[in-house]
C-alpha atoms as a PDB file:
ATOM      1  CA  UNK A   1    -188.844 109.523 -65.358  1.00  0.00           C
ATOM      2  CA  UNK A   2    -192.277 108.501 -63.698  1.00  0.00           C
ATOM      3  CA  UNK A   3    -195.694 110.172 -64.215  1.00  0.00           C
ATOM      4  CA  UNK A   4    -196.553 111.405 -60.517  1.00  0.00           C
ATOM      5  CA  UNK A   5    -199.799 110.204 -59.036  1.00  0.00           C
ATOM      6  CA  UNK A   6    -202.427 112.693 -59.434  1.00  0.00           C
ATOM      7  CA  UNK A   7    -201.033 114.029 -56.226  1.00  0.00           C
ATOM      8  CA  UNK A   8    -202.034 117.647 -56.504  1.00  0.00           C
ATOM      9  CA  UNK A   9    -206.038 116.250 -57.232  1.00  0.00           C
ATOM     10  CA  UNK A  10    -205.937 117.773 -60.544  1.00  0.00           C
ATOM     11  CA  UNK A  11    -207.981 116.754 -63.379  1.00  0.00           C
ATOM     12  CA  UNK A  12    -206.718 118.002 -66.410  1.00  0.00           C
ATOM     13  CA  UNK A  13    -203.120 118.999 -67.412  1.00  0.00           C
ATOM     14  CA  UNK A  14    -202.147 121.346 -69.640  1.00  0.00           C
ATOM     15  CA  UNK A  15    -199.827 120.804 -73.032  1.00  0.00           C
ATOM     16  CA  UNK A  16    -197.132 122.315 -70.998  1.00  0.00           C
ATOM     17  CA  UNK A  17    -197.196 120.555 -67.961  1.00  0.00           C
ATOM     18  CA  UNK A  18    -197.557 117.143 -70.053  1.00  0.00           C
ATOM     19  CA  UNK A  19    -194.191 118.302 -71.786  1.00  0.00           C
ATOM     20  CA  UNK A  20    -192.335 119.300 -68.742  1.00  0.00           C
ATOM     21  CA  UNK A  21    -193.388 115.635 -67.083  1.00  0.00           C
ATOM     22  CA  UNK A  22    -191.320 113.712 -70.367  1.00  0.00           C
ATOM     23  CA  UNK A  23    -188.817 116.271 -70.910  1.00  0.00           C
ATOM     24  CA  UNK A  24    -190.237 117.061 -74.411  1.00  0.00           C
ATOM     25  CA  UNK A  25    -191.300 120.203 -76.463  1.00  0.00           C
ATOM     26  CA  UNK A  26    -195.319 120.823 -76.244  1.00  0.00           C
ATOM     27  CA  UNK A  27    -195.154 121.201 -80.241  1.00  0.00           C
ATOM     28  CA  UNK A  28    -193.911 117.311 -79.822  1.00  0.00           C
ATOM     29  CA  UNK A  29    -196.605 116.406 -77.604  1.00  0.00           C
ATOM     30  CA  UNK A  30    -199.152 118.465 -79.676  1.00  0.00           C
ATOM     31  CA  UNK A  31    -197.953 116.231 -83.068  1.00  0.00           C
ATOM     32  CA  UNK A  32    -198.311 113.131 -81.263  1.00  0.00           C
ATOM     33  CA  UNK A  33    -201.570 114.260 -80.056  1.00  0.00           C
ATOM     34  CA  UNK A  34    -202.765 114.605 -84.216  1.00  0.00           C
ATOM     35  CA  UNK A  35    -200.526 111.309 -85.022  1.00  0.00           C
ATOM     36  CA  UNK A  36    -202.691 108.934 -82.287  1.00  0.00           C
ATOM     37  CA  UNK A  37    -205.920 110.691 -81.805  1.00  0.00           C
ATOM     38  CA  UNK A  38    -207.525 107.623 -82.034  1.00  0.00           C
ATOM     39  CA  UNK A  39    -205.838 106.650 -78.654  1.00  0.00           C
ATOM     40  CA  UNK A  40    -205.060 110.286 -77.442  1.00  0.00           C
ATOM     41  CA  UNK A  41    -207.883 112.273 -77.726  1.00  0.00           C
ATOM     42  CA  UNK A  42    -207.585 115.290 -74.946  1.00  0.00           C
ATOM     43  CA  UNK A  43    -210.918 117.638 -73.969  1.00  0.00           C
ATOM     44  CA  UNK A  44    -210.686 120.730 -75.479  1.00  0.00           C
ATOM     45  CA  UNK A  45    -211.336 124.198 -73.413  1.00  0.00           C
ATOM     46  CA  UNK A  46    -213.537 126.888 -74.613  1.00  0.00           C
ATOM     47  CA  UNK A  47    -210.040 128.463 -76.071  1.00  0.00           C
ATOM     48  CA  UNK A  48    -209.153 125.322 -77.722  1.00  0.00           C
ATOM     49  CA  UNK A  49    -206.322 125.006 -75.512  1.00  0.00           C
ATOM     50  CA  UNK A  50    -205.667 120.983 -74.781  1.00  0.00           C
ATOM     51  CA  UNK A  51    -206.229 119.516 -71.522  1.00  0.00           C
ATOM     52  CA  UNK A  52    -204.969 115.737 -70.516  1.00  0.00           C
ATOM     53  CA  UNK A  53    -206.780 113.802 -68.327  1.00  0.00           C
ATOM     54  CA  UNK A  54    -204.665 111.430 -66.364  1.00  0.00           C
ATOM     55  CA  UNK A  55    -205.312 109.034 -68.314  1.00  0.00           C
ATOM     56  CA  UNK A  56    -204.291 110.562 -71.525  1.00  0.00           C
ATOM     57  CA  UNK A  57    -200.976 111.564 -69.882  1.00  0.00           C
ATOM     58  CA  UNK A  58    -200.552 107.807 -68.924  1.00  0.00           C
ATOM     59  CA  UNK A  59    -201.290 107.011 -72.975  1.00  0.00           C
ATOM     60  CA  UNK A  60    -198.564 109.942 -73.865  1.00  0.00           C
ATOM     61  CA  UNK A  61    -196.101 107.876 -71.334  1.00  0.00           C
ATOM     62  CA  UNK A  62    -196.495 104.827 -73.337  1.00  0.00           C
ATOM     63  CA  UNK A  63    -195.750 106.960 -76.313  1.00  0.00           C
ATOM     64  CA  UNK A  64    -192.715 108.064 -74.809  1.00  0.00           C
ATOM     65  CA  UNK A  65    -191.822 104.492 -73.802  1.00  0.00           C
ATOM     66  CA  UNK A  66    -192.668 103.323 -77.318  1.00  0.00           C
ATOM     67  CA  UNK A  67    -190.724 105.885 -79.669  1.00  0.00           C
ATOM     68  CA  UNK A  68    -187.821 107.636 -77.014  1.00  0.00           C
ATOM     69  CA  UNK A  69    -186.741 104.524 -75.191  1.00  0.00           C
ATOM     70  CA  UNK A  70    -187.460 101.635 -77.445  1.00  0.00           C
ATOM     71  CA  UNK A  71    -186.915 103.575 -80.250  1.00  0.00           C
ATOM     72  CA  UNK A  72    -189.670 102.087 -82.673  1.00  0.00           C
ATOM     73  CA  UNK A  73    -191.351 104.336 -85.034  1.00  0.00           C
ATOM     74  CA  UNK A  74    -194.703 106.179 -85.221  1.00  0.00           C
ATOM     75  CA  UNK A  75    -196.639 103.945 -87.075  1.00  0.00           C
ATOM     76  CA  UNK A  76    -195.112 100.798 -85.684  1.00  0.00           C
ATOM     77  CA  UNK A  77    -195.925 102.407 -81.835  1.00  0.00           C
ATOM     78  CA  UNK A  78    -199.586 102.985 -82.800  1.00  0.00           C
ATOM     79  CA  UNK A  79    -199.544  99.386 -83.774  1.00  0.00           C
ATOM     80  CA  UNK A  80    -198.306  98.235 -81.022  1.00  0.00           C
ATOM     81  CA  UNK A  81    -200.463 100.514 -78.887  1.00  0.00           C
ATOM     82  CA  UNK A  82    -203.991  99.048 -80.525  1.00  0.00           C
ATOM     83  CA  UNK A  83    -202.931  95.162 -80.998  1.00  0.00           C
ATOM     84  CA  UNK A  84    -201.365  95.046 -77.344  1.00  0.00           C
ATOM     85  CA  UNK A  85    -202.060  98.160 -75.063  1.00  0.00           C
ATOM     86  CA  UNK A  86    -202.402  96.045 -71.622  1.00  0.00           C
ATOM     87  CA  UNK A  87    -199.150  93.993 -72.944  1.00  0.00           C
ATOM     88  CA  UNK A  88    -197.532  97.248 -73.735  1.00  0.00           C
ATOM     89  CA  UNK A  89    -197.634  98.651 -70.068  1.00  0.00           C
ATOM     90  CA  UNK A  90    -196.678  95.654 -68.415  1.00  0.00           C
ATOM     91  CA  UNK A  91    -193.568  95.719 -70.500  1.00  0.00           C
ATOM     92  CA  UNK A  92    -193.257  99.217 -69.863  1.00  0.00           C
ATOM     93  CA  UNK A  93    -193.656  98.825 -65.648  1.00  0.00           C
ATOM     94  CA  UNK A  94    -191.579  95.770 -65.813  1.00  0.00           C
ATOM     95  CA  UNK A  95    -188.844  97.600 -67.590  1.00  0.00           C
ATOM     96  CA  UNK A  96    -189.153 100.497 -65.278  1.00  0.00           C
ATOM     97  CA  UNK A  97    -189.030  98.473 -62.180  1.00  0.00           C
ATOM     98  CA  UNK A  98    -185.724  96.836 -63.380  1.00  0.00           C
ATOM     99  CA  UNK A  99    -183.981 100.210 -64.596  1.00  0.00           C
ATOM    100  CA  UNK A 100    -184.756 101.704 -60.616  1.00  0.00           C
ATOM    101  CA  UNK A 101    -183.322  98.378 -59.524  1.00  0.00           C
ATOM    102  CA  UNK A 102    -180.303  99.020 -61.576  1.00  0.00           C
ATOM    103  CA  UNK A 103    -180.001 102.825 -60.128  1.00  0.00           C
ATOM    104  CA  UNK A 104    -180.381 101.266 -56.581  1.00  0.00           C
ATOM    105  CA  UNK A 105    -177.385  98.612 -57.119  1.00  0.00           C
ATOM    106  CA  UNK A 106    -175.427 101.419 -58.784  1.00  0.00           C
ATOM    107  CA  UNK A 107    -175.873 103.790 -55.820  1.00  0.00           C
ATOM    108  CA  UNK A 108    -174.802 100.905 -53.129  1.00  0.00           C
ATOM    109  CA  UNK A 109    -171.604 100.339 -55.442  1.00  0.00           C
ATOM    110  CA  UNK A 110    -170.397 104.271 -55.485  1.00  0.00           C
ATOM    111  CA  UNK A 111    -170.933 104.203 -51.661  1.00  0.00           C
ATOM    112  CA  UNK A 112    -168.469 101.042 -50.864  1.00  0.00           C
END
C-alpha cells in the first residue's frame, strides 16, 4: 500500500478517502486524528467535516507504518513520531522499497 502522488491536484482529502487509501475504518482514522493532534492536526470545513492535506495523509501513513505493520503501540508511535520523525520515514521508505523488491523476486519465481 503506497499513498498516490497528489495526482488528481487535490488539496484536501476527506476522512473517507484517507480511510479507503490504508484500508482502515474513518472512525479509526478519526481516533488517531484526537490521539496525535499534536502531529495530525487536519483544517476543518465550515461543517466541521475533516480535511487532510497531503501532508497530513503522509503523517497518517507513518501512523499506519508505526502501529499496523510494526505493531508498536499508541503512545510508543507518538514517541517515536516526535523524537525521530525524519528517521521514522526513512525506515519506513527503506522498508517499503525492500518489501516491492521482495514482490518483484516472488513474481519472477511463479513465472519460471
Amino acid at each position: 500500500m503506497t499513498v498516490k502522488e497528489n495526482e488528481s491536484g487535490k488539496l484536501f482529502y476527506s476522512i473517507g478517502e484517507v480511510a479507503d487509501i490504508f484500508g482502515e475504518e474513518t472512525s479509526l482514522i478519526r481516533f488517531w486524528t484526537n490521539h496525535f493532534k499534536d502531529i495530525l492536526n487536519p483544517k476543518r470545513n465550515k461543517k466541521g467535516n475533516r480535511l487532510f492535506s497531503q501532508q497530513d495523509v503522509e503523517t497518517v501513513k507513518l501512523i499506519h507504518f508505526l502501529v499496523r505493520k510494526q505493531g508498536m503501540k499508541l503512545d510508543g508511535a507518538y514517541k517515536r513520531i516526535l523524537e525521530n520523525r525524519e528517521g521514522t520515514i526513512k525506515n519506513m521508505d527503506a522498508i517499503e522499497i525492500l518489501q516491492n523488491v521482495k514482490n518483484q523476486l516472488l513474481e519472477i519465481k511463479k513465472s519460471i
